[in-house]
Protein backbone atom coordinates (compact mmCIF):
# COMPACT_ATOMS: atom_id res chain seq x y z
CA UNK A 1 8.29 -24.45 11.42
CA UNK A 2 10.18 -22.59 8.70
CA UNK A 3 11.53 -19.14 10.50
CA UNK A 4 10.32 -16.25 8.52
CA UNK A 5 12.73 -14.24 6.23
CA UNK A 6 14.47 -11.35 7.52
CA UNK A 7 13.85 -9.24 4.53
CA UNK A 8 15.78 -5.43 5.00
CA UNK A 9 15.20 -2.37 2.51
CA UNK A 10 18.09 0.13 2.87
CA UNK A 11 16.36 2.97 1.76
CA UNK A 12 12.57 4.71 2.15
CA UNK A 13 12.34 6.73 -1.25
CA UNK A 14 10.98 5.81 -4.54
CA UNK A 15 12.12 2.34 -5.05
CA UNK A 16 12.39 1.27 -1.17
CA UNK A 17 8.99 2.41 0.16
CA UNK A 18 7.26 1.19 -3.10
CA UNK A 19 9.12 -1.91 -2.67
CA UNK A 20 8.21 -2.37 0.98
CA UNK A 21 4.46 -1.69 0.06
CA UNK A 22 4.41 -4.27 -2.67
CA UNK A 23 5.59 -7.16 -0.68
CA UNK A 24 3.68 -6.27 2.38
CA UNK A 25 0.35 -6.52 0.26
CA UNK A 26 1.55 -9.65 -0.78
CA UNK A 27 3.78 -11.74 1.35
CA UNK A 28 1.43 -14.41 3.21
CA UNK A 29 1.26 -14.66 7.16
CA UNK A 30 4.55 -15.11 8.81
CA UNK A 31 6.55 -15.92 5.69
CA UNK A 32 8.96 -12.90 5.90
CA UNK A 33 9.25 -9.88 7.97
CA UNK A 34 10.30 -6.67 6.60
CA UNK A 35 12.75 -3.89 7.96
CA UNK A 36 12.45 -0.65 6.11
CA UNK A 37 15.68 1.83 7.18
CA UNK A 38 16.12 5.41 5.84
CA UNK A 39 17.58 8.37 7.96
CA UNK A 40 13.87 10.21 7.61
CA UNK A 41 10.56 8.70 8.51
CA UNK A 42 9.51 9.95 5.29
CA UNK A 43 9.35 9.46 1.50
CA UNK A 44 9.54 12.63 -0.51
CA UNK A 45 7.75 13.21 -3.89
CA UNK A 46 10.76 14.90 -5.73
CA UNK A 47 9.43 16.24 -8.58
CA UNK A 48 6.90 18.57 -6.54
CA UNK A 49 9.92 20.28 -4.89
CA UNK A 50 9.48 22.96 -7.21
CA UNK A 51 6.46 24.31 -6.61
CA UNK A 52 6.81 23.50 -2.48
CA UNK A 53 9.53 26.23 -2.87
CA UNK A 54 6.78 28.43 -5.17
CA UNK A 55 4.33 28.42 -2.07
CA UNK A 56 1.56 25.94 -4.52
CA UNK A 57 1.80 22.90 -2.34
CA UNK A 58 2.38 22.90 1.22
CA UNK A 59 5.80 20.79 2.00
CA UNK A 60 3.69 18.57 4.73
CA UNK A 61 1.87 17.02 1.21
CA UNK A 62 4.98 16.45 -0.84
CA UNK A 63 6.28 13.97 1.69
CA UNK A 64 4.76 10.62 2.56
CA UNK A 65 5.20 8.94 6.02
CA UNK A 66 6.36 5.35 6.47
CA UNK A 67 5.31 4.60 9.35
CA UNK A 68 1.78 5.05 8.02
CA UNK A 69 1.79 3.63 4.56
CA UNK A 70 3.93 1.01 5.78
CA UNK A 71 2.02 -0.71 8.69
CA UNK A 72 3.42 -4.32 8.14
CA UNK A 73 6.80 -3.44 8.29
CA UNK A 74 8.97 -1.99 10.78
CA UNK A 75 10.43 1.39 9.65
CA UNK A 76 14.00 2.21 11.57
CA UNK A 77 14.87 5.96 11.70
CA UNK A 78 18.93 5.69 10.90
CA UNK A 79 21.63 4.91 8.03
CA UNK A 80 23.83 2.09 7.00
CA UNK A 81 26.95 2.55 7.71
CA UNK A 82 28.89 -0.61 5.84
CA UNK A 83 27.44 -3.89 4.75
CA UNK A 84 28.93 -7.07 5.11
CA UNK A 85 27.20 -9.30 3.08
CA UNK A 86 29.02 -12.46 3.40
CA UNK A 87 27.64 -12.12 7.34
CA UNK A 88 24.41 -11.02 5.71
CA UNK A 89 24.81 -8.17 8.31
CA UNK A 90 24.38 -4.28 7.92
CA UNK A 91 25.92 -2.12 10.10
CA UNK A 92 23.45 0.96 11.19
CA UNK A 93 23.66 3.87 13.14
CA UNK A 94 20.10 5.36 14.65
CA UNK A 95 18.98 8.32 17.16
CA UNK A 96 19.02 5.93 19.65
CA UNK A 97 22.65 4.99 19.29
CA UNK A 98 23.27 8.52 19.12
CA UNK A 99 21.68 9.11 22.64
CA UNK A 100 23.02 6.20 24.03
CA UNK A 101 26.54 7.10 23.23
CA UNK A 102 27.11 3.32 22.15
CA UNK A 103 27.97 3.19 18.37
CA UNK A 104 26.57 1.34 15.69
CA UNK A 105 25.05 -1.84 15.77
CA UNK A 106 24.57 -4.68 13.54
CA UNK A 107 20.96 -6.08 11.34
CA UNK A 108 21.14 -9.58 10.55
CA UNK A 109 18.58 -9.92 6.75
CA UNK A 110 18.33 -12.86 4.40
CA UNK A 111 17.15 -10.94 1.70
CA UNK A 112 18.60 -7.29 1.16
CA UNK A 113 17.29 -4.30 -1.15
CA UNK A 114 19.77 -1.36 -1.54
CA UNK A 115 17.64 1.34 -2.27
CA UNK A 116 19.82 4.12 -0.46
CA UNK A 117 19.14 6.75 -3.88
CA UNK A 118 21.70 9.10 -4.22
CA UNK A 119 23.61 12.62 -2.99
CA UNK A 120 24.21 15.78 -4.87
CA UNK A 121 27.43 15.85 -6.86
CA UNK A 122 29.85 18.68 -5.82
CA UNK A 123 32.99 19.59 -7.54
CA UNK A 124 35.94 21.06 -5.78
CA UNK A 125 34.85 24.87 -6.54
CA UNK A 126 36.21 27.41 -4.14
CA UNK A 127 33.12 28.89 -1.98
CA UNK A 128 30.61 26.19 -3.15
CA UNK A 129 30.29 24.33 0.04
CA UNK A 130 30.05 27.84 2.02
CA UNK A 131 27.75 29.47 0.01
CA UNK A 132 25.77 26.59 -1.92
CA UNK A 133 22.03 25.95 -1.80
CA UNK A 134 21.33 22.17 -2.12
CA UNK A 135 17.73 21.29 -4.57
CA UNK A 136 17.53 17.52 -3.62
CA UNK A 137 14.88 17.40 0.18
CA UNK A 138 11.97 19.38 1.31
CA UNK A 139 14.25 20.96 4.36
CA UNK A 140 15.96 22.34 0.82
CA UNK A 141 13.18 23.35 -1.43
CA UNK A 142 11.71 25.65 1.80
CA UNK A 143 14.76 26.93 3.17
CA UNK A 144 15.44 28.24 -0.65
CA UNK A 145 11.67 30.18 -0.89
CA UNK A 146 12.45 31.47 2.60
CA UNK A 147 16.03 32.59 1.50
CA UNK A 148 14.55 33.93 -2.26
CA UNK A 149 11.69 36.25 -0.48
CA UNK A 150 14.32 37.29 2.74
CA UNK A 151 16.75 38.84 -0.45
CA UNK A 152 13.71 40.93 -1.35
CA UNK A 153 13.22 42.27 2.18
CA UNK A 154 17.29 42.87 2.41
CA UNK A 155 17.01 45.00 -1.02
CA UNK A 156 14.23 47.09 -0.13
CA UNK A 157 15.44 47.87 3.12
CA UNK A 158 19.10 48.62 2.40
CA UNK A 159 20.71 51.79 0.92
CA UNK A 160 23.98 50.10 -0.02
CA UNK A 161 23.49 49.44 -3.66
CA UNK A 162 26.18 46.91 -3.43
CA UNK A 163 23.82 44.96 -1.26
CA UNK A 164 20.58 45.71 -3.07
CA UNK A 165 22.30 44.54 -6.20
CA UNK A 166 23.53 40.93 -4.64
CA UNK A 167 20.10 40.38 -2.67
CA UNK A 168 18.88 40.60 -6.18
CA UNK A 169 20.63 38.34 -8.24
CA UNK A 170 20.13 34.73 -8.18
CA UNK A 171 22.36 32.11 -9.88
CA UNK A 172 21.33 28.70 -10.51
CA UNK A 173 23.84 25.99 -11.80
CA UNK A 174 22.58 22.90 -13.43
CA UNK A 175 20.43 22.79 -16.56
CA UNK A 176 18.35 19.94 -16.03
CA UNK A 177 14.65 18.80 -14.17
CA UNK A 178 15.82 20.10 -10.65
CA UNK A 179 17.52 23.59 -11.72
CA UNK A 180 15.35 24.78 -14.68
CA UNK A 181 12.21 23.87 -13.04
CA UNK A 182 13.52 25.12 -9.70
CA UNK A 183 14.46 28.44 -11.38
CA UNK A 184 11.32 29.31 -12.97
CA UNK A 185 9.12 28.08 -10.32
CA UNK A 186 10.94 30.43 -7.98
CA UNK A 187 11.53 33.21 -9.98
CA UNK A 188 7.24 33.20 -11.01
CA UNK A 189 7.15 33.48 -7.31
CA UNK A 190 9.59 36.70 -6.75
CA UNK A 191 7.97 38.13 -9.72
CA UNK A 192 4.54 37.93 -8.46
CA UNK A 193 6.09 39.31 -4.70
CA UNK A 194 7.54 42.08 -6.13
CA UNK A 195 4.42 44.04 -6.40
CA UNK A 196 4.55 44.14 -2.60
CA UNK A 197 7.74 46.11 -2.63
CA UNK A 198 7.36 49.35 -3.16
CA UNK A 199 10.79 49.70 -4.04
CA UNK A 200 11.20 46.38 -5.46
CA UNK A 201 10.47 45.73 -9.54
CA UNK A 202 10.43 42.24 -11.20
CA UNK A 203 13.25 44.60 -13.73
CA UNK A 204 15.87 44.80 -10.53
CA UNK A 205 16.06 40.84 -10.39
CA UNK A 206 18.86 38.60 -12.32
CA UNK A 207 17.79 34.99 -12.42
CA UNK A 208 21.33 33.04 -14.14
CA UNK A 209 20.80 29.74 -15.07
CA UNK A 210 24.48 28.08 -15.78
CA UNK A 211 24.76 24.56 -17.89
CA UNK A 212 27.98 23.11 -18.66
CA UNK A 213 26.60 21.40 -21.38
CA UNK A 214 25.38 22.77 -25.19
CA UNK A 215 21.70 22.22 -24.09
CA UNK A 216 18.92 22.23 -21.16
CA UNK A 217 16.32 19.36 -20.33
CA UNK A 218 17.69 16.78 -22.66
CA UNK A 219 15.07 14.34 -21.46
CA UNK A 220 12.75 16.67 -23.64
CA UNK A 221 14.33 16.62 -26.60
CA UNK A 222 16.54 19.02 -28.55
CA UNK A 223 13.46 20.82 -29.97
CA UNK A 224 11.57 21.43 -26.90
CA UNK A 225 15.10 22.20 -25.09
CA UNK A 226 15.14 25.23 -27.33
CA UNK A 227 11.77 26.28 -26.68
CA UNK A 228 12.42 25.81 -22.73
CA UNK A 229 15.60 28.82 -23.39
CA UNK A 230 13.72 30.70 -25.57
CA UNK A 231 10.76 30.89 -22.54
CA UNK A 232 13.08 31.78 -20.12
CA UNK A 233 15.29 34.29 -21.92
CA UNK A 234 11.86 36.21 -23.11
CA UNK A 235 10.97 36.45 -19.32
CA UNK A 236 14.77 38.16 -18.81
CA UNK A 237 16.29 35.02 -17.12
CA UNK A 238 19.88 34.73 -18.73
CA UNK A 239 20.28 31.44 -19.56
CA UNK A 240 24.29 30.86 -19.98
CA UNK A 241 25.39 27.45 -21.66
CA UNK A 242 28.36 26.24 -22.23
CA UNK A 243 29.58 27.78 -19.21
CA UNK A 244 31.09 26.85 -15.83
CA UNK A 245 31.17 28.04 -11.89
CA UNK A 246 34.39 28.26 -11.52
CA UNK A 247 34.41 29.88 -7.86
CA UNK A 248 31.74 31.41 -5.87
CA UNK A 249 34.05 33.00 -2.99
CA UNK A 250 32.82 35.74 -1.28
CA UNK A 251 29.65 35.73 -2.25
CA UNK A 252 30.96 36.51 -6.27
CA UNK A 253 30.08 33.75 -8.53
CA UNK A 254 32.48 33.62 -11.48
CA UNK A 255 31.76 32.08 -14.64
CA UNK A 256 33.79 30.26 -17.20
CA UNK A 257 32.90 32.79 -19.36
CA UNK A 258 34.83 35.46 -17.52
CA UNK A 259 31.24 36.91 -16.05
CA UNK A 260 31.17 38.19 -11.92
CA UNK A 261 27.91 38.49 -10.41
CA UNK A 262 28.13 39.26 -6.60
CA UNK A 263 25.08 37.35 -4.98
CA UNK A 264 23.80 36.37 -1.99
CA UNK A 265 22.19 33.20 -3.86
CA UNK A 266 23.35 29.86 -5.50
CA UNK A 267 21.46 26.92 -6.33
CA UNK A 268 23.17 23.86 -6.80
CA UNK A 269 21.57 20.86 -9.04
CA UNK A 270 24.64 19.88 -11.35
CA UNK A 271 24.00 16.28 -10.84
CA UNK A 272 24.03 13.50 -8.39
CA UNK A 273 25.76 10.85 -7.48
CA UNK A 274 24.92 6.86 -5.95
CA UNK A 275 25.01 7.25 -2.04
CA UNK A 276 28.31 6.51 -0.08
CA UNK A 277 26.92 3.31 1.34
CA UNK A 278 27.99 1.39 -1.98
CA UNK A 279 31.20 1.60 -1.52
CA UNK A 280 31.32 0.14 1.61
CA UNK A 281 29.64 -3.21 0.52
CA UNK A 282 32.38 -4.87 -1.37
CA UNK A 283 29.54 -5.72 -4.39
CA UNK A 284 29.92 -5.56 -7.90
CA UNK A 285 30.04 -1.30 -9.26
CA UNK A 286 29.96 0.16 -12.25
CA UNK A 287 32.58 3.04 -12.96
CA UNK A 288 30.27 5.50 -12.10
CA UNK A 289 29.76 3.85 -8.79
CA UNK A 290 26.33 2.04 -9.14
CA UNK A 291 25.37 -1.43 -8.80
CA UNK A 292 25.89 -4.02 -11.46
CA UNK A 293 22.90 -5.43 -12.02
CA UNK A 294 20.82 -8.15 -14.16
CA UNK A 295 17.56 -6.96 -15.80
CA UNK A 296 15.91 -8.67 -12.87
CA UNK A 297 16.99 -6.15 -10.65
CA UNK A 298 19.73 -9.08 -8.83
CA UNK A 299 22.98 -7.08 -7.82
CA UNK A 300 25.28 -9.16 -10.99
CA UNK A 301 27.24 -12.50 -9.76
CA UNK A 302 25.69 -12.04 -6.01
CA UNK A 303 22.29 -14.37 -4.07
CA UNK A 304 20.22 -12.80 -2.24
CA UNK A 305 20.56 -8.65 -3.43
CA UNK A 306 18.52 -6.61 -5.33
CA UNK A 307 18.66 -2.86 -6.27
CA UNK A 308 17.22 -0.51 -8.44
CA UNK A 309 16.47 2.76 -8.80
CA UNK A 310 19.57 5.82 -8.60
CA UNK A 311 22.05 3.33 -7.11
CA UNK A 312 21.59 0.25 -9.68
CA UNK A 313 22.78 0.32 -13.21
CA UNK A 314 19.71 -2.01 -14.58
CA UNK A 315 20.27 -3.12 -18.20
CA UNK A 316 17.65 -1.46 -20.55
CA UNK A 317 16.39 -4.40 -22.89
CA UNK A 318 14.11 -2.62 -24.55
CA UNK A 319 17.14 -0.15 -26.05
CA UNK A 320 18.72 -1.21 -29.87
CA UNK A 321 22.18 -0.20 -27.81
CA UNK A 322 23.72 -3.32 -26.37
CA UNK A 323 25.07 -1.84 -23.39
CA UNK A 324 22.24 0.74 -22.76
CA UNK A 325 21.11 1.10 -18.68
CA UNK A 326 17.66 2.42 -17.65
CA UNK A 327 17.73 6.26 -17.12
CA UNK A 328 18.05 7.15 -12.75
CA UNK A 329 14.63 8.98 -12.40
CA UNK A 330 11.12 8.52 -11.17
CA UNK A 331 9.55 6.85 -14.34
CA UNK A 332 11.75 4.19 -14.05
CA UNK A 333 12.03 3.43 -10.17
CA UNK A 334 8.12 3.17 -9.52
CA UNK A 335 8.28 0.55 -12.27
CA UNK A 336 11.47 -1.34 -10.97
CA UNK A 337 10.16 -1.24 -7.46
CA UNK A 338 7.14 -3.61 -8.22
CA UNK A 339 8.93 -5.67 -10.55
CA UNK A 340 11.66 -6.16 -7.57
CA UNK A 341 9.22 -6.82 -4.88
CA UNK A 342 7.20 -9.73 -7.46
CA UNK A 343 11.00 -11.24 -8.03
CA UNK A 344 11.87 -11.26 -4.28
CA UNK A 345 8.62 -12.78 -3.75
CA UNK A 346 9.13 -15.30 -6.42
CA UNK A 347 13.06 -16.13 -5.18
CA UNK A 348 11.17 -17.13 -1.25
CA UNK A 349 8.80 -19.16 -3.27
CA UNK A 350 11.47 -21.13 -5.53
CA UNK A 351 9.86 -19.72 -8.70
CA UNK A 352 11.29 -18.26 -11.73
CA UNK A 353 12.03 -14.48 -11.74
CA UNK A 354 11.26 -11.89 -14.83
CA UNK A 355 13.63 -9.05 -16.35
CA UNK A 356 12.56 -5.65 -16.01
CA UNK A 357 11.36 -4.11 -19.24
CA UNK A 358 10.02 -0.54 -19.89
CA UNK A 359 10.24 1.54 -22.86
CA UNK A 360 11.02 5.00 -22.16
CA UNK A 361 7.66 7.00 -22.73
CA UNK A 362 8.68 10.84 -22.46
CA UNK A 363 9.10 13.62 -19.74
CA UNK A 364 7.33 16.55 -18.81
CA UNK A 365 9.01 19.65 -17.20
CA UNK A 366 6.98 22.97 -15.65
CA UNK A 367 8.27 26.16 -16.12
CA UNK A 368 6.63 27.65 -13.71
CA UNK A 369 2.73 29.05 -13.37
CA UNK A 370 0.86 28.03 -16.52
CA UNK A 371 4.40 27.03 -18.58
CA UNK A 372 5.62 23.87 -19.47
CA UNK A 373 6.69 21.81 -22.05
CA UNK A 374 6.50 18.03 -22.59
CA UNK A 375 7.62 15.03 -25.06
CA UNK A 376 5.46 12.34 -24.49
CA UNK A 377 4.71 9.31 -27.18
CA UNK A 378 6.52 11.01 -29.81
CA UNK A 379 4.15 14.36 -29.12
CA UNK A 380 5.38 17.26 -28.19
CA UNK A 381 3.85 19.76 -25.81
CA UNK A 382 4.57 23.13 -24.87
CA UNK A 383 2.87 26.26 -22.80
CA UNK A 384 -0.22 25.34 -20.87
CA UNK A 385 -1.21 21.85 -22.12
CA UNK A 386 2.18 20.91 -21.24
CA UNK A 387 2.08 22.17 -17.91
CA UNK A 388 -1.57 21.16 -17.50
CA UNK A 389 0.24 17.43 -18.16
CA UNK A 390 2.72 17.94 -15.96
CA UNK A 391 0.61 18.27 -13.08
CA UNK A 392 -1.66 15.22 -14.06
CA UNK A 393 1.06 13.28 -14.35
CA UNK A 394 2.52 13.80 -11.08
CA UNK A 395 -0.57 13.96 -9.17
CA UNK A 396 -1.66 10.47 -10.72
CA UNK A 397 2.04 9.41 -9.49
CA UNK A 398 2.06 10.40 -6.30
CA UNK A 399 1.56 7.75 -3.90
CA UNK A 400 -1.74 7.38 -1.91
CA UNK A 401 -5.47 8.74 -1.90
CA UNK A 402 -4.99 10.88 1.07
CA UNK A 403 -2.01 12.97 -0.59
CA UNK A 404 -3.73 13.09 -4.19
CA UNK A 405 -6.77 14.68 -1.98
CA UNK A 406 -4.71 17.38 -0.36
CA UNK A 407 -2.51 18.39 -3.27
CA UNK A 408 -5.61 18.78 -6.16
CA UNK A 409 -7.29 20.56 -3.33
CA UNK A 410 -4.30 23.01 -2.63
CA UNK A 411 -3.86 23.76 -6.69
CA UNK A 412 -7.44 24.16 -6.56
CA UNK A 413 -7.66 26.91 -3.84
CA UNK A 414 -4.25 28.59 -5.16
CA UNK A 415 -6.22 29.18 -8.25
CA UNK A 416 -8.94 30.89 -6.67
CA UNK A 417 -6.59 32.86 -3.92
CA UNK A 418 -3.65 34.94 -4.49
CA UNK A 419 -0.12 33.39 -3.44
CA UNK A 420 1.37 33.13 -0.02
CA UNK A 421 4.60 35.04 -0.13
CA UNK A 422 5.93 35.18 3.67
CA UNK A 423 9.30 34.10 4.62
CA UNK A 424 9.37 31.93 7.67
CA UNK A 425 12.91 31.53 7.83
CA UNK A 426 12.96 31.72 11.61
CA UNK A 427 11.35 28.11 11.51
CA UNK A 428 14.99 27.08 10.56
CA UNK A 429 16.03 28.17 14.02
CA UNK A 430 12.60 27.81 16.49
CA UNK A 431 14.64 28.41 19.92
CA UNK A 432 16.31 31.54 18.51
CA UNK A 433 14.15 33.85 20.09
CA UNK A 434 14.06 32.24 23.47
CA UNK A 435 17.86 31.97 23.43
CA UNK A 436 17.79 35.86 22.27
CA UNK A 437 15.80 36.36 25.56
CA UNK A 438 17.26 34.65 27.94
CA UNK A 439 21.07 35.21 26.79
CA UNK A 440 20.63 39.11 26.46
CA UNK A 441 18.21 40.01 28.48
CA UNK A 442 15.63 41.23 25.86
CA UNK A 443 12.03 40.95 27.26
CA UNK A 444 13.63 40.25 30.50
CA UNK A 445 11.29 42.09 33.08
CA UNK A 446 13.08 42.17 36.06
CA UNK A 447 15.60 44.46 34.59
């Protein structure tokens, strides 16, 4: 009997779990097995980072476990370290080999998706990597709301107005999805807080939004981009383009501009870039470090790979530009990931594979409670239909029943129930108290 193919997905996010999912629903009995790796045993919904950090959805909804969805396959907790392809091996590190003290091992595959995503992009700025807030996992999004509503207990407890005044001001760098709607989601949130403070008004805040570039939300068009600034600047966030960090030592984040604002908050989201792992594979990259691929989603000149998604540069037939590549977001990798999993299916089978082919419909962008704006179909969108669009796109995009269920009925309840606004930073640190205790004596009864 013909062995069953050793099929391995390096990556559980968009393109990887949606990939695994596909094939499982399809392969037949015992003609491939499939091993899903990803360092967490979950698959996060990005674009509802936002309002996790707002306190709308609770961050247990905006992640979807492997393990469950993924019953056929087996899900290994753990990264790849290199790939050697002409072995057909991947070298992978997991908690186990961390215990055991052993180092990585090797997992043989026939067939191999790279689906790894990508990292944030950081530039060489002096004080970034001290005093930089990350926008990219759930661990982020919640440590940020927890960090946003801690500044507003530091700056009504303090008398230093030195203090008050850099609890207060919040910087965010990056101009597109992650730091506009990351901005106004949080700063609705501090707003609405405020009114809990009694020394605390939504007047003492600075929100700075930094973009290097002439414009914010590009995927929106230039005309909606406008109306996005003009939204923000009329609720007092100063929205600075054409401007760079240059250094955020200190806790003083400069500007290109020659601005200082001494804060106690920055949000990073200029960019990403196509996860380490690539390099270490010895296929075919582009020069921003992405796969080359054909518009069947094959990694260019090589049998037996396939990408998509942040880490492959997939040729966009449907664009009048000849060398045009499909855009790195969400729209595209659901789309790529079934497309994949039907051409992997159809390589096992001997039968002929299709190109990937998707026009680019729109995008949709919150900005915060009630605010939006949208370019969808050549229509554009802005205030509450937007946002009302917004969330039924997403919630029709988010994968399964059960998580649809949960986050309708949390926006449902929010709506009828004022917000939650507690800090529960100490979660970052559970055995704090217990090591408090038992290091210094606090609580300690025999004393």
């Amino acid at each position: 009997m013909k062995e069953p193919a050793r099929i391995l997905v390096v990556g559980g996010g968009y393109v990887g779990m949606y990939t695994a999912l596909h094939l499982q629903r399809k392969l037949k009995r015992d003609e491939a097995r499939i091993v899903v790796l990803d360092p967490e045993p979950y698959m996060t919904y990005q674009p509802f980072l936002p309002e996790a950090a707002a306190g709308s959805i609770s961050p247990r909804h905006v992640v979807v476990p492997l393990r469950r969805v993924l019953g056929d396959c087996q899900v290994v907790i753990g990264e790849a370290r290199s790939i050697d392809h002409a072995k057909r091996t991947a070298t992978i590190t997991t908690l186990a080999t961390d215990e055991e003290g052993t180092g990585a091992v090797e997992l043989e595959y026939d067939e191999l998706v790279l689906a790894p995503g990508s990292v944030s992009r950081t530039l060489p700025i002096p004080g970034l990597a001290e005093y930089g807030i990350g926008f990219k996992t759930v661990e982020e999004a919640i440590g940020l709301r927890n960090h946003v509503l801690e500044q507003l207990d530091i700056a009504s407890s303090t008398r230093d107005p030195e203090v008050r005044d850099a609890a207060l001001t919040f910087v965010c760098v990056g101009g597109g999805y992650a730091g506009v709607e990351a901005l106004a989601e949080l700063e609705d949130m501090a707003r609405y807080a405020a009114r809990y403070y009694h020394n605390v008004s939504p007047e003492d805040m600075k929100w700075i939004l930094v973009e290097a570039t002439d414009r914010i939300l590009p995927e929106v068009g230039a005309e909606m981009g406008r109306y996005a600034v003009r939204e923000l600047r009329r609720r007092g966030i100063d929205v600075r383009m054409e401007t760079r960090l240059e250094s955020c030592e200190d806790r003083v984040a400069v500007l290109s501009d020659g601005s200082r604002f001494p804060t106690r908050t920055l949000v990073w989201t200029a960019g990403v870039k196509p996860h380490p792992v690539l390099a270490t594979t010895g296929l075919p990259l582009n020069g921003r470090g992405r796969l080359k691929c054909t518009a069947a989603l094959r990694v260019d000149g090589v049998e037996h790979v396939w990408a998509a998604g942040d880490a492959a540069a997939v040729p966009d037939v449907t664009s009048d530009e000849p060398d045009a590549l499909c855009a790195p977001n969400a729209q595209h990798a659901l789309r790529q990931a079934k497309v994949l999993a039907e051409n992997l299916l159809a390589s096992l089978r001997g039968e002929p594979v299709r190109e990937y082919e998707h026009k680019y419909v729109g995008s949709v962008a919150s900005l915060g409670l009630h605010k939006g704006v949208a370019h969808v179909y050549g229509r554009k969108l802005k205030g509450y239909p937007a946002w009302f669009m917004h969330r039924v796109y997403h919630l029709s995009r988010i994968p399964t029943f059960n998580r649809k269920a949960r986050v309708l009925a949390e926006w449902t309840l929010s709506g009828l129930f004022k917000r939650e606004i507690v800090s529960l930073g100490s979660l970052e640190n559970p055995r704090g108290e217990f090591e408090l205790a038992a290091g210094t004596g606090r609580h300690n009864e025999t004393t």
